[in-house]
Protein backbone atom coordinates (compact mmCIF):
# COMPACT_ATOMS: atom_id res chain seq x y z
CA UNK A 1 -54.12 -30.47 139.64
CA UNK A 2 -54.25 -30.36 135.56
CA UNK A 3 -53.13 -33.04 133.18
CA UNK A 4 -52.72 -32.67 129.50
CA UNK A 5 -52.91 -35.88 127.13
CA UNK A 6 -51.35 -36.18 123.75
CA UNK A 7 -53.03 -38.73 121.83
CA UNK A 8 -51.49 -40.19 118.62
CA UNK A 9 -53.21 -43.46 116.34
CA UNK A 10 -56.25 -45.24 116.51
CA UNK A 11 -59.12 -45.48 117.79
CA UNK A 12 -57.68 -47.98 120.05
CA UNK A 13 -55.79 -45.04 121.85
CA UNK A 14 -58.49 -42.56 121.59
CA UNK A 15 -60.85 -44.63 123.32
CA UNK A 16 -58.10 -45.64 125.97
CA UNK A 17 -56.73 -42.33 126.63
CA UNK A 18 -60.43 -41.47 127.66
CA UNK A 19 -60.81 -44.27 129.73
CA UNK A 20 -57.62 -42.71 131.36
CA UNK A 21 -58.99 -39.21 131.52
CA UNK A 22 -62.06 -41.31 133.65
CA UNK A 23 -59.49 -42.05 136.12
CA UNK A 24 -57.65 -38.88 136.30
CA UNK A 25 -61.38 -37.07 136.88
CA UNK A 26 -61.90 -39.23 139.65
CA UNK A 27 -59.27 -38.54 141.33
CA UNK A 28 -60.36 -34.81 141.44
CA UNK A 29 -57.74 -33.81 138.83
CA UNK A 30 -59.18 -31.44 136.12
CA UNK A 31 -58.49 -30.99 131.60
CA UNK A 32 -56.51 -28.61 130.69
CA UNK A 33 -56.40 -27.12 126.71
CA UNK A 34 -52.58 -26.62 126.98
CA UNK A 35 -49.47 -28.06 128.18
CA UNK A 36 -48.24 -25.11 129.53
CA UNK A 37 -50.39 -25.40 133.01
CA UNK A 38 -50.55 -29.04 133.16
CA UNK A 39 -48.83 -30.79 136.56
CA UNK A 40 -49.19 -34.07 134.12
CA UNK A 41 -48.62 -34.85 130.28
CA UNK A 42 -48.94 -37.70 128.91
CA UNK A 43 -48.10 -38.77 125.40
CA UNK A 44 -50.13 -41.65 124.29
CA UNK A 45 -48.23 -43.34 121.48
CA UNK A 46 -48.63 -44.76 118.38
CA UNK A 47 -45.94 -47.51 116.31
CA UNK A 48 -48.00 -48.19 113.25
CA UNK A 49 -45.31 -45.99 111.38
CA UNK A 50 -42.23 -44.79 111.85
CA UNK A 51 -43.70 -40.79 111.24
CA UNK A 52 -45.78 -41.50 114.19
CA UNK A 53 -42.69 -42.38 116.37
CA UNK A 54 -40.93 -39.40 115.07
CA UNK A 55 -43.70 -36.99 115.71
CA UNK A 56 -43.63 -38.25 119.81
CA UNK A 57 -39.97 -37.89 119.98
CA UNK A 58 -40.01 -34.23 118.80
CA UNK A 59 -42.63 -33.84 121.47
CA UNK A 60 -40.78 -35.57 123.87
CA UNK A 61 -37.70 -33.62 122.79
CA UNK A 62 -39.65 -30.15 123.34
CA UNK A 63 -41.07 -31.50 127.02
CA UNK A 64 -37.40 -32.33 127.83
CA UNK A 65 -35.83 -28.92 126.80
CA UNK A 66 -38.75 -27.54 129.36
CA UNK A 67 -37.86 -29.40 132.30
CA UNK A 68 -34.21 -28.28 131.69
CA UNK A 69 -35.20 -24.83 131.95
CA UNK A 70 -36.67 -25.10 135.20
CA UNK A 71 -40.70 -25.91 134.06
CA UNK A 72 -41.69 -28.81 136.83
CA UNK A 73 -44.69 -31.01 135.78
CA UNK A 74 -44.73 -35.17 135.39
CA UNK A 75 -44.21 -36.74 131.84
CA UNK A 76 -45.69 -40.28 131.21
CA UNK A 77 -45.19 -42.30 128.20
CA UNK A 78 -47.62 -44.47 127.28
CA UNK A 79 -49.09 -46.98 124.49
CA UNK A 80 -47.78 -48.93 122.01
CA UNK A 81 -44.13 -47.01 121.68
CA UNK A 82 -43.27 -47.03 124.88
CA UNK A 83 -44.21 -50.64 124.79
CA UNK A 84 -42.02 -50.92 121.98
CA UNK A 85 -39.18 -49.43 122.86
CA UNK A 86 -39.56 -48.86 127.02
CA UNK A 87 -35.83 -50.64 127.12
CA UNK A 88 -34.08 -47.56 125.97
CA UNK A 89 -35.93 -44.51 124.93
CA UNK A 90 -35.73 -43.73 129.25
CA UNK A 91 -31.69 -43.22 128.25
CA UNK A 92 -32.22 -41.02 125.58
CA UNK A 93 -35.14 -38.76 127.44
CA UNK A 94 -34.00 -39.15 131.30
CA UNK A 95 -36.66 -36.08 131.73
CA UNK A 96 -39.51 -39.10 131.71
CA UNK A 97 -41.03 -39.68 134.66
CA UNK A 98 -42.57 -42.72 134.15
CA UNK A 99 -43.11 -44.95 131.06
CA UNK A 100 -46.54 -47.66 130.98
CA UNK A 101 -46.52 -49.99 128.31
CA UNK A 102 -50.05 -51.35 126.64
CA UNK A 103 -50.82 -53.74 129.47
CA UNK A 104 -49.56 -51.35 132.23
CA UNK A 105 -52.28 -48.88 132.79
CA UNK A 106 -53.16 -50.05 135.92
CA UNK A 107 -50.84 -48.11 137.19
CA UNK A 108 -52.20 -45.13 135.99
CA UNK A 109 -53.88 -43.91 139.19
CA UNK A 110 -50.98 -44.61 141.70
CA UNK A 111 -48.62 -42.01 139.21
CA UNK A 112 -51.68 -39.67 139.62
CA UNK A 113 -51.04 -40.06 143.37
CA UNK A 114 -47.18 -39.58 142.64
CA UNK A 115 -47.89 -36.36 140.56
CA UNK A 116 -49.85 -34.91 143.15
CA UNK A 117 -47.77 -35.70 145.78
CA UNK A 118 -44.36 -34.15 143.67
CA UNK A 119 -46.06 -31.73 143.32
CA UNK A 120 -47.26 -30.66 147.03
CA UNK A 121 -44.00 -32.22 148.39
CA UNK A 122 -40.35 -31.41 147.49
CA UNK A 123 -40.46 -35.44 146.73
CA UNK A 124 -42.55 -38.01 144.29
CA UNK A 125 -44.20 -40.41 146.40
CA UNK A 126 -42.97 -44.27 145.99
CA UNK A 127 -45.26 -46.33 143.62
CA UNK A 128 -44.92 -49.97 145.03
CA UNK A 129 -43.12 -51.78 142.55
CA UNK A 130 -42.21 -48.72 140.66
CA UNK A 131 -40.01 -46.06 141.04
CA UNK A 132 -39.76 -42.46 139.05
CA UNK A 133 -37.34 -42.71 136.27
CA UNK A 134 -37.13 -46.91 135.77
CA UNK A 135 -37.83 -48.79 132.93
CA UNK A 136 -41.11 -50.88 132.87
CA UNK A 137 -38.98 -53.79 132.57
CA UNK A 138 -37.65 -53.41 136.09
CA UNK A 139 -41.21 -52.39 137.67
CA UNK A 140 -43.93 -55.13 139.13
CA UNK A 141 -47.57 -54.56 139.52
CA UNK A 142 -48.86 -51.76 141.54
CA UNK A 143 -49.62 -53.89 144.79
CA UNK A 144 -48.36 -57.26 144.40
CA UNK A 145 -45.39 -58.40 143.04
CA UNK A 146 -47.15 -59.50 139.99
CA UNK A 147 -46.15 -57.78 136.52
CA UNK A 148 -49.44 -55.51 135.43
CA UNK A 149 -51.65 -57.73 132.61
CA UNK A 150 -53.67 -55.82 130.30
CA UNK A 151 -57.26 -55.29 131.30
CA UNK A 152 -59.98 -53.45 130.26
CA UNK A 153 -61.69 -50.59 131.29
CA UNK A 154 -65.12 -49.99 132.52
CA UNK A 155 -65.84 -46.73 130.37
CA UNK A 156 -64.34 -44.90 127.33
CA UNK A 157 -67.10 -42.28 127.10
CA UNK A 158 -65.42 -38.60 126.47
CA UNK A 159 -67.71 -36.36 129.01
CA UNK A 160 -70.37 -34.85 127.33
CA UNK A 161 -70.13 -36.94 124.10
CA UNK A 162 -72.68 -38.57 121.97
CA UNK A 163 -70.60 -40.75 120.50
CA UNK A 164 -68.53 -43.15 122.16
CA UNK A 165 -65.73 -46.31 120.89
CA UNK A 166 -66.06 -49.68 122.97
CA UNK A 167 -63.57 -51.68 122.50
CA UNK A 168 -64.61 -55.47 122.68
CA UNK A 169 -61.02 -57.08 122.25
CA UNK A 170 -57.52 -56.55 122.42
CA UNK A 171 -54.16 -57.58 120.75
CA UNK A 172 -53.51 -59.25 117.94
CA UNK A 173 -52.71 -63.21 116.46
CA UNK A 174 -52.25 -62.90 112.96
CA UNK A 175 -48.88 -61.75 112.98
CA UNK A 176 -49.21 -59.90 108.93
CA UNK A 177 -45.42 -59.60 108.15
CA UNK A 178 -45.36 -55.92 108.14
CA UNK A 179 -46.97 -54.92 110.85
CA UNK A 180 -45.64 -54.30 113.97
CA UNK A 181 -49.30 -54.65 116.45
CA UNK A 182 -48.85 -58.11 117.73
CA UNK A 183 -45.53 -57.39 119.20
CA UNK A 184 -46.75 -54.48 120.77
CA UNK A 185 -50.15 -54.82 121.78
CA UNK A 186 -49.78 -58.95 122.17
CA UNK A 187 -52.05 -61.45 122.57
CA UNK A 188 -55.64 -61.35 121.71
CA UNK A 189 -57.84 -61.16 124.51
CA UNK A 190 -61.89 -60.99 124.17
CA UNK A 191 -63.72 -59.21 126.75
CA UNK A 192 -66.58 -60.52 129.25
CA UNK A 193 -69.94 -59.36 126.69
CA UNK A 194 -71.38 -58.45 129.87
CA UNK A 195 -69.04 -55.75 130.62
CA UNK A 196 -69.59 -54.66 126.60
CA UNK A 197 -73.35 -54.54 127.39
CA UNK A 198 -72.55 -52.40 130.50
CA UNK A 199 -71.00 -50.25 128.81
CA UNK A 200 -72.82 -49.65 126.12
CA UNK A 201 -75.71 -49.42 128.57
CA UNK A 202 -74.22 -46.67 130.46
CA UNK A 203 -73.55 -44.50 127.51
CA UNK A 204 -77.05 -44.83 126.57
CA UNK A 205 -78.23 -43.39 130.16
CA UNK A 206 -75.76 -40.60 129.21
CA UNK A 207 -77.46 -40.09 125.72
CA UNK A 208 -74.84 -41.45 122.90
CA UNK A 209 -76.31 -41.83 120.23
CA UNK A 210 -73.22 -44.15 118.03
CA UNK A 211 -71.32 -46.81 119.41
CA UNK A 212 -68.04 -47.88 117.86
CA UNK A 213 -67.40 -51.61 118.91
CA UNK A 214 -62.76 -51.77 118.62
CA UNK A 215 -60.12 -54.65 118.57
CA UNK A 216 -57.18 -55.08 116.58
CA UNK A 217 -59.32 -57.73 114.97
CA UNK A 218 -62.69 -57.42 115.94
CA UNK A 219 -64.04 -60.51 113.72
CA UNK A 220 -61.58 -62.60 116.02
CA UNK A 221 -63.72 -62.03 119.18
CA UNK A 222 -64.31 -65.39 121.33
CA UNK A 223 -65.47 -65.35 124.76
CA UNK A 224 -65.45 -68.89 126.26
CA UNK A 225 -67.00 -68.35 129.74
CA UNK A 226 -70.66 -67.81 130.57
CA UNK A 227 -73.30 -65.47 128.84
CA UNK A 228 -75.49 -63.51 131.13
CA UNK A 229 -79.23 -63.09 130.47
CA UNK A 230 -80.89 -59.86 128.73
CA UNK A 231 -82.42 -58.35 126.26
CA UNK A 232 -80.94 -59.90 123.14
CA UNK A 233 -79.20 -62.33 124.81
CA UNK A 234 -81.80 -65.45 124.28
CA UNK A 235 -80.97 -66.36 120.73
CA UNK A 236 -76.97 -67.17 121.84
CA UNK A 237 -77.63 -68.43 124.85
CA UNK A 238 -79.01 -71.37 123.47
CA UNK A 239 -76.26 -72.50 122.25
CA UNK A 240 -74.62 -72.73 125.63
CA UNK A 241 -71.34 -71.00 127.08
CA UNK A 242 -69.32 -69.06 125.01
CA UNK A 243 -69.73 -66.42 122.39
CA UNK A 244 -68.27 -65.56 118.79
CA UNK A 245 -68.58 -62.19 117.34
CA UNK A 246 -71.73 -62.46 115.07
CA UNK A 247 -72.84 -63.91 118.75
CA UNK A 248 -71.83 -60.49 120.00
CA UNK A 249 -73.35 -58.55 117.03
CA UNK A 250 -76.84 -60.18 117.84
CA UNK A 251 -76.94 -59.66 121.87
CA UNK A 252 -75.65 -55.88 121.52
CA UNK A 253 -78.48 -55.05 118.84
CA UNK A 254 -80.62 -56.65 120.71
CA UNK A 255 -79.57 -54.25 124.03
CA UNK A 256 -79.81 -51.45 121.86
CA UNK A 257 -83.18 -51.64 121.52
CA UNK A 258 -85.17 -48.48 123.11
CA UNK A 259 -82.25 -46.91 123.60
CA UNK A 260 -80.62 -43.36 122.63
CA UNK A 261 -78.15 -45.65 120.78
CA UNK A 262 -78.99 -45.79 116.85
CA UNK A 263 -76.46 -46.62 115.24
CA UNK A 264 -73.32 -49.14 115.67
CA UNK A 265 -69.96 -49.71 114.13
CA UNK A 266 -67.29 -51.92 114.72
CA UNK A 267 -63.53 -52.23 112.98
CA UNK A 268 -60.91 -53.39 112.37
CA UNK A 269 -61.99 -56.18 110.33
CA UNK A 270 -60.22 -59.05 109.17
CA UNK A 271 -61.03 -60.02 105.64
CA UNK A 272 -60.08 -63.63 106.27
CA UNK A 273 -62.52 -63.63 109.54
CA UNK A 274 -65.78 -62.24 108.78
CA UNK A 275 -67.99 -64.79 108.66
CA UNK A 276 -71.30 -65.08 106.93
CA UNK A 277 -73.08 -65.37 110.10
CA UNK A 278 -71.69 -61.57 110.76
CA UNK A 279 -73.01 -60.56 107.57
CA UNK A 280 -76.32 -62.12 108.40
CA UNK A 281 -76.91 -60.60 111.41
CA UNK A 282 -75.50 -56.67 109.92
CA UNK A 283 -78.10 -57.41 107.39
CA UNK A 284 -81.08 -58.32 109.81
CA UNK A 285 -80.29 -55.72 112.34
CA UNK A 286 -80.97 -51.91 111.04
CA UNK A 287 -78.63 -50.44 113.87
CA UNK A 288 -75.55 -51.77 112.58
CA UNK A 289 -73.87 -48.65 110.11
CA UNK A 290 -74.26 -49.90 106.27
CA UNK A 291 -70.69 -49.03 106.16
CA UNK A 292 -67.58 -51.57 106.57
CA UNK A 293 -63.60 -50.87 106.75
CA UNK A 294 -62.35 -53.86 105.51
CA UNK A 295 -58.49 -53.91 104.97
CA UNK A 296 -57.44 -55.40 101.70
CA UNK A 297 -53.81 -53.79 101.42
CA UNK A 298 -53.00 -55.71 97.58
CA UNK A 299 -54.69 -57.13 94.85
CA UNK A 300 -51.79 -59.42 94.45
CA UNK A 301 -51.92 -62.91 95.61
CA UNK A 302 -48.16 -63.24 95.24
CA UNK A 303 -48.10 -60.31 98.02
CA UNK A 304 -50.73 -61.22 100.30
CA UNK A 305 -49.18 -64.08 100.43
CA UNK A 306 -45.71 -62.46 101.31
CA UNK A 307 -47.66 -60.43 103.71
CA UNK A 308 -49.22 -63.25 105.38
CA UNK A 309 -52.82 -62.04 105.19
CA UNK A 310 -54.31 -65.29 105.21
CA UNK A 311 -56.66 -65.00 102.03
CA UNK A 312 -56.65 -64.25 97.93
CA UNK A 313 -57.96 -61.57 96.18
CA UNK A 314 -60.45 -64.49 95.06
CA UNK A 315 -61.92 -64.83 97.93
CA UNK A 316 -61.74 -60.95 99.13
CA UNK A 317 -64.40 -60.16 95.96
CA UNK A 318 -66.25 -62.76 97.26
CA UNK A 319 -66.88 -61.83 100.69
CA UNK A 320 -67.27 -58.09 99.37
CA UNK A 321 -69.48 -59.24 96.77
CA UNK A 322 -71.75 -61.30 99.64
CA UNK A 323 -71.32 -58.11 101.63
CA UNK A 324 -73.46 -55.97 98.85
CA UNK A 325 -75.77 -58.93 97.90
CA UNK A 326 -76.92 -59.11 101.59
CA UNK A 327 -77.13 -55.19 102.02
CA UNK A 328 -76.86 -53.39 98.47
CA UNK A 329 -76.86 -50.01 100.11
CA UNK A 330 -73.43 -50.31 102.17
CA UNK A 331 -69.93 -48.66 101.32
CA UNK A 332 -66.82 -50.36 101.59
CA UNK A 333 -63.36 -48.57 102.62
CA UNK A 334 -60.10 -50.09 102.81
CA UNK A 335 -55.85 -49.57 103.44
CA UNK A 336 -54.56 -50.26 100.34
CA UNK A 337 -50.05 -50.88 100.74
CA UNK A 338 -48.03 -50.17 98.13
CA UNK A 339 -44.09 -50.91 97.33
CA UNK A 340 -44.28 -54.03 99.66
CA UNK A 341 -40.93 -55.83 99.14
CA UNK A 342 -40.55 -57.69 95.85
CA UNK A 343 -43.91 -55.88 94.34
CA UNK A 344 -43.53 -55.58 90.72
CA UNK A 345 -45.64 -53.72 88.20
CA UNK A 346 -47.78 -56.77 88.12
CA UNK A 347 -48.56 -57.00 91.51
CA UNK A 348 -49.77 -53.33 91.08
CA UNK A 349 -51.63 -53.77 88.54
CA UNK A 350 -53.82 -56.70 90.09
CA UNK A 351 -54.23 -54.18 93.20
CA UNK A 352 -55.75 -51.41 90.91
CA UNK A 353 -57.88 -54.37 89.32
CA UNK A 354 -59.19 -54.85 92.65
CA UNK A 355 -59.97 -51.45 93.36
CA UNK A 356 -61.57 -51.11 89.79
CA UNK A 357 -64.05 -54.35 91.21
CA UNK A 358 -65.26 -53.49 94.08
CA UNK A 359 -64.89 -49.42 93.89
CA UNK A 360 -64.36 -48.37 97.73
CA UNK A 361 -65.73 -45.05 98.98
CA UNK A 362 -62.36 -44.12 100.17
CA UNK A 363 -59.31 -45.73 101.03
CA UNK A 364 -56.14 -45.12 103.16
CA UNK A 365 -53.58 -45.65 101.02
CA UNK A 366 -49.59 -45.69 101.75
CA UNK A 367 -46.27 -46.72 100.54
CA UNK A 368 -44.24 -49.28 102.96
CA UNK A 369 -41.76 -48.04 105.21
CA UNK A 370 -39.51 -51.42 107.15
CA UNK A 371 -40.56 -51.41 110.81
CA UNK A 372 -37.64 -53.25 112.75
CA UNK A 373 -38.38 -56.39 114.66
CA UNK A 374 -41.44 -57.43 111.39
CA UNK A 375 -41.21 -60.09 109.55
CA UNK A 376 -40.76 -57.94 106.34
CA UNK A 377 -38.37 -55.92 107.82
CA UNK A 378 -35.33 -58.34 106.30
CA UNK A 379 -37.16 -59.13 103.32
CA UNK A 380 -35.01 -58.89 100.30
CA UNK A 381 -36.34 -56.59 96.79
CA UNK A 382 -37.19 -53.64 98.37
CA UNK A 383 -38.37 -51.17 96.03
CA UNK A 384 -37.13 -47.63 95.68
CA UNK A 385 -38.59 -44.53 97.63
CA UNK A 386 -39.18 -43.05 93.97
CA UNK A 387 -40.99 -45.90 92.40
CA UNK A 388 -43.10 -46.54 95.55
CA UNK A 389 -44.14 -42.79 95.47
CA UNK A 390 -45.09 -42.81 91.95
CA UNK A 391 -47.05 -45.82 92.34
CA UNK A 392 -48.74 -44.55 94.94
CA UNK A 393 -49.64 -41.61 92.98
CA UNK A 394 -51.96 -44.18 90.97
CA UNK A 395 -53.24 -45.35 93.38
CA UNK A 396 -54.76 -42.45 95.31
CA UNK A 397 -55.34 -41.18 91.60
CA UNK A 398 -58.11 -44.10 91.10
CA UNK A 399 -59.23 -44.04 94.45
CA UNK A 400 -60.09 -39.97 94.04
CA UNK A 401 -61.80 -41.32 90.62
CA UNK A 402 -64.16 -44.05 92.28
CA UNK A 403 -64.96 -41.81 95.52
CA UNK A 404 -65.80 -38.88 92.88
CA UNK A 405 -68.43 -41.07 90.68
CA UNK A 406 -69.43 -42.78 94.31
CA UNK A 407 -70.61 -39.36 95.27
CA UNK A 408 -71.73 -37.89 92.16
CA UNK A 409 -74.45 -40.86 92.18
CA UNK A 410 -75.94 -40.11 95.14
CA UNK A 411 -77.01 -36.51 94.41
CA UNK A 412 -80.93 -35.76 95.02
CA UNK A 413 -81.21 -38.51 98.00
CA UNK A 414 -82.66 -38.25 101.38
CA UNK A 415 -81.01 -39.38 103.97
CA UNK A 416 -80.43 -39.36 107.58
CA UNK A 417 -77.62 -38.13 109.33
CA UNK A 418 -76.07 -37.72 112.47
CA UNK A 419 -74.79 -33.82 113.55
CA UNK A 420 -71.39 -33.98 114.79
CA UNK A 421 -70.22 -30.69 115.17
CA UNK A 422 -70.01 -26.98 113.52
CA UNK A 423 -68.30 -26.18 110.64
CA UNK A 424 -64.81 -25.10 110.69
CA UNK A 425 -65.45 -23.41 107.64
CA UNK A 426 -68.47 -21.72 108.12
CA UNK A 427 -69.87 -21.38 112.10
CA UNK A 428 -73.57 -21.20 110.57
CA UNK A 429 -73.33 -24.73 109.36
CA UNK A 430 -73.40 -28.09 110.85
CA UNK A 431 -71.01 -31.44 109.83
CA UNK A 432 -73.04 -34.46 109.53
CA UNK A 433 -72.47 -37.93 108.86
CA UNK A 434 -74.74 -40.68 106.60
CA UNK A 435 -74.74 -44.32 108.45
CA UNK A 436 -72.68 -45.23 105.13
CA UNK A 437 -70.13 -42.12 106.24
CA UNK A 438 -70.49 -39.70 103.58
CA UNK A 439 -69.79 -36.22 105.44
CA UNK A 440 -72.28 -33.57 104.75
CA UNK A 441 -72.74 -29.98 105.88
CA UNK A 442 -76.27 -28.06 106.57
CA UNK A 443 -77.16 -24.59 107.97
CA UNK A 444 -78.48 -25.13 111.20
CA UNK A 445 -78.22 -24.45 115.23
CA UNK A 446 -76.04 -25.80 117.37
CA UNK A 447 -77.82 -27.14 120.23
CA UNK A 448 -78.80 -29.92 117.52
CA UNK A 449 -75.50 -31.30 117.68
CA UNK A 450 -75.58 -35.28 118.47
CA UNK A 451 -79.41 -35.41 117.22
CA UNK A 452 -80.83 -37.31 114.19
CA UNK A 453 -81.72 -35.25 110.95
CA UNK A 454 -83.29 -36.07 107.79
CA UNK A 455 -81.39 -33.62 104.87
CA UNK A 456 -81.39 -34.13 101.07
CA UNK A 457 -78.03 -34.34 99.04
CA UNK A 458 -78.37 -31.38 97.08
CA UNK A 459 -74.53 -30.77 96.13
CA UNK A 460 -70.90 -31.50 96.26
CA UNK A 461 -68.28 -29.22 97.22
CA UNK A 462 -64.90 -31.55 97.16
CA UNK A 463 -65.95 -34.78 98.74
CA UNK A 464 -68.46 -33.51 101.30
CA UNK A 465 -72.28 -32.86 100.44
CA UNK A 466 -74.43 -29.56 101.02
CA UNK A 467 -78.47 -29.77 101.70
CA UNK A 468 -79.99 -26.79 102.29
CA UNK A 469 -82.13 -27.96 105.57
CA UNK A 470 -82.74 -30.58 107.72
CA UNK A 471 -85.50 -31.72 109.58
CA UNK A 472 -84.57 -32.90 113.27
CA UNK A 473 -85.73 -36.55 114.25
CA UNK A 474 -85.49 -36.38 117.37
C-alpha cells in the first residue's frame, strides 16, 4: 500500500504531516513520488490565506474528476481547512473519504486500516465512531465515545534527515484581528519538556544536526506540571514545578550538549512575549541560531492597535534593539501587512520608518485579503486592491534595498555553514546555510550534505553568496 501527502503552510504542517508519514510507515505502508499509484492522498491544508484555500480546492477538484472516471484510491482532508470549513466542503467534494480536523489525527491510523481494507475488500472497514463520507462534526473519538483532543506526536523526523522541526506548543490565544489561527488551530497547549527532550534526543541518535523548536507562539510556552531531571535541567528545577520558555531554552541547550545537534531555532515569535530572560539565555548559549523571525506586520501604532497585536512600535525597537545589544551578530526577519483596513499613507509611512530602524535581512511582506469569521473581516475603510498593491510595491522595494546592503557588508567573511542539499542550478555545487540564514552555494561532493563547513563569502549572485571551497568540520 502507497500514500501520497500534499502538504501546504507552515512549518506547523510540515512537521505534522511527517509525524503522519511515521504512522503510515509503521503500519507497513510505503512513499510514493506521485499521486497516480497512491491507495491514499492526503491534502494537508493550510487557511492563513485565501490563495492557499484555493490552491487545495483545485486539487481537490482534480482528485474528484479522478474518482469519477473510475481511479479508486482514499482522499483525506486534513489541517487547518478542513478544520475550518469540515461543515460543508464534504457537500461540495462528496469524492472525500474522510476529513480530520487539527485535533483529529488520532484517527489517522484506523483510516490507514480503512484504506487498506477498501482496498483488499469490495468494502471500507467501519472506523468506530466514524464512518466514510461524514463530517467530523458527526464523528467521536476512535475508541471511546469521546471527541479526538489534539495531542502531540512522539516524532516529526523526515527519514533520513538532518534536520528536523519540534514543535513545543500548539494553538493560539492572542486572537490578532486578522488572522484566522486561533479559530482553527484553538487553544494553546504547551507540551510535557520531557517529551521535547525525547525528541530531540532521538533525532540526535539519528544524526540531525538542526532542530527547529514550533508553536503558533512559541514565546507563550508554559508547562505547569513537573520537570524531570537531566542534563540541563538543574538550573529550572530549582525553581520548582513548572516551566516558561526561556526555562525551556536553557534545559534543551543544556541536552544538546555532546550531541550531533549544533544548532537550534525556534519561531513563531511573539513580539509582545519575548522576554529578556529568552534573550539572556540565546545570548549565553552558542547553539541557539543568531537569527530571529520576529513578526512586526506595521509600524503604525494606530494599526497595531486595530490589529490587536498587543504592543507599539516603541516598544518593538526596543526589544529589537536589546536583541542586537545582547548578540550584535544576529539578523532579524519579519511579515510586514500592508492595506490593513483604515491604513492611510501615514500609517505606511511609520511602517517603512520601522523598516528603515531596524533594517531586517528579509521580510515576508503581503497586502491584506478579509478572511471570514476575523475580527477584521467587518472592519469598515478597506482600502482598494490598487492602492494596497502599489504600496506594497514600496515596501518589498525597501526591503530588496536593506537585504542588498545587508549582504553586500558581509563580503570577505568566514563563516560556518550547514550543507543542505545540491544545487538546482548547478549539480557540482552545494546550498548552504549561515546560523544567521544567509544561503550560500560552494563546489563540493555530495556525501557532505548535513555536515558542518567552514567557507568564505567571496561573492553575491542575487541574494545568495558563492565561496570557492569549504573545509568540512566534521
Amino acid at each position: 500500500m502507497k500514500f501520497f501527502f500534499e502538504t501546504y503552510g507552515c512549518q506547523m504542517n510540515i512537521a505534522e504531516s511527517a509525524a503522519l508519514k511515521l504512522a503510515a510507515r509503521g503500519e507497513g505502508w510505503e512513499e510514493t513520488e506521485t499521486s497516480g499509484d497512491a491507495d491514499l492522498i492526503l491534502l494537508n491544508t493550510c487557511s492563513v490565506r485565501i490563495t492557499a484555500e484555493e490552491r487545495v480546492l483545485g486539487r481537490l477538484a482534480h482528485y474528484s474528476a479522478l474518482k469519477k472516471k473510475g481511479k479508486s484510491f482514499t482522499l483525506v482532508l486534513a489541517g487547518c481547512m478542513a478544520e475550518r470549513v469540515k461543515e460543508k466542503i464534504k457537500d461540495e467534494f462528496p469524492a472525500l473519504d474522510y476529513i480530520i480536523g487539527t485535533s483529529e489525527r488520532s484517527l489517522f491510523p484506523s483510516i490507514l486500516l480503512a484504506a487498506k481494507e477498501k482496498n483488499s475488500a469490495a468494502g471500507a472497514a467501519e472506523i468506530p465512531g466514524q464512518t466514510p463520507a461524514v463530517k467530523p462534526s458527526e464523528k467521536a473519538a476512535e475508541i471511546s465515545a469521546e471527541k479526538p483532543v489534539f495531542s502531540f506526536s512522539s516524532s516529526h523526523l523526515e527519514d533520513g534527515s538532518f534536520r528536523t522541526f519540534v514543535p513545543i506548543m500548539h494553538g493560539c490565544n492572542n486572537f490578532c484581528s486578522y488572522c484566522i489561527v486561533p479559530y482553527t488551530r484553538g487553544r494553546e497547549i504547551s507540551r510535557d519538556p520531557k517529551d521535547i527532550v525525547n525528541e530531540i534526543r532521538g533525532a540526535g541518535t539519528k544524526g540531525v544536526r538542526e532542530v527547529t523548536l514550533l508553536g503558533q507562539n512559541v514565546n507563550s510556552y508554559k508547562w505547569e506540571g513537573p520537570v524531570s531531571s537531566g542534563p540541563g535541567s538543574a538550573a529550572v528545577e530549582q525553581s520548582g514545578a513548572g516551566l516558561d520558555f526561556p526555562g525551556l531554552l536553557e534545559l534543551i541547550a543544556g541536552e544538546t550538549q555532546n550531541t550531533p545537534v549544533k544548532w537550534v531555532r525556534f519561531l513563531s515569535s511573539h513580539p509582545k512575549d519575548l522576554s529578556g530572560q529568552a534573550i539572556k539565555v540565546m545570548s549565553d548559549n552558542p547553539v541557539f541560531c543568531r537569527h530571529l523571525h520576529l513578526c512586526v506586520q506595521s509600524g503604525s501604532n494606530k494599526i497595531l492597535k486595530a490589529m490587536n497585536r498587543r504592543y507599539t512600535a516603541e516598544q518593538y525597537l526596543d526589544l529589537t534593539a536589546r536583541l542586537r545589544e545582547a548578540m550584535p551578530e544576529i539578523t532579524l526577519s519579519t511579515d510586514i501587512l500592508v492595506g490593513f483596513p483604515g491604513e492611510t499613507e501615514e500609517d505606511l509611512d511609520q511602517t517603512l520608518d520601522l523598516m528603515e530602524k531596524v533594517k531586517f535581512l528579509y521580510s515576508y511582506m503581503y497586502h491584506y485579503n478579509p478572511r471570514e469569521g476575523t475580527a477584521a473581516f467587518d472592519l469598515p475603510d478597506r482600502i482598494p486592491d490598487q492602492i494596497k498593491q502599489e504600496r506594497l510595491g514600496r515596501v518589498i522595494r525597501l526591503q530588496e534595498q536593506h537585504t542588498k546592503n545587508q549582504l553586500k557588508s558581509r563580503l570577505g567573511a568566514e563563516v560556518t555553514v550547514l550543507i543542505e542539499g545540491i544545487s538546482k542550478k548547478n549539480a557540482d555545487e552545494l546550498v548552504a546555510r549561515t546560523e544567521r540564514d544567509e544561503m550560500a552555494v560552494v563546489p563540493g561532493l555530495g556525501s557532505w550534505i548535513g555536515r558542518f563547513g567552514r567557507i568564505k563569502l567571496e561573492s553575491l549572485a542575487g541574494n545568495t553568496f558563492r565561496a570557492s571551497h569549504a573545509e568540512i568540520l566534521d
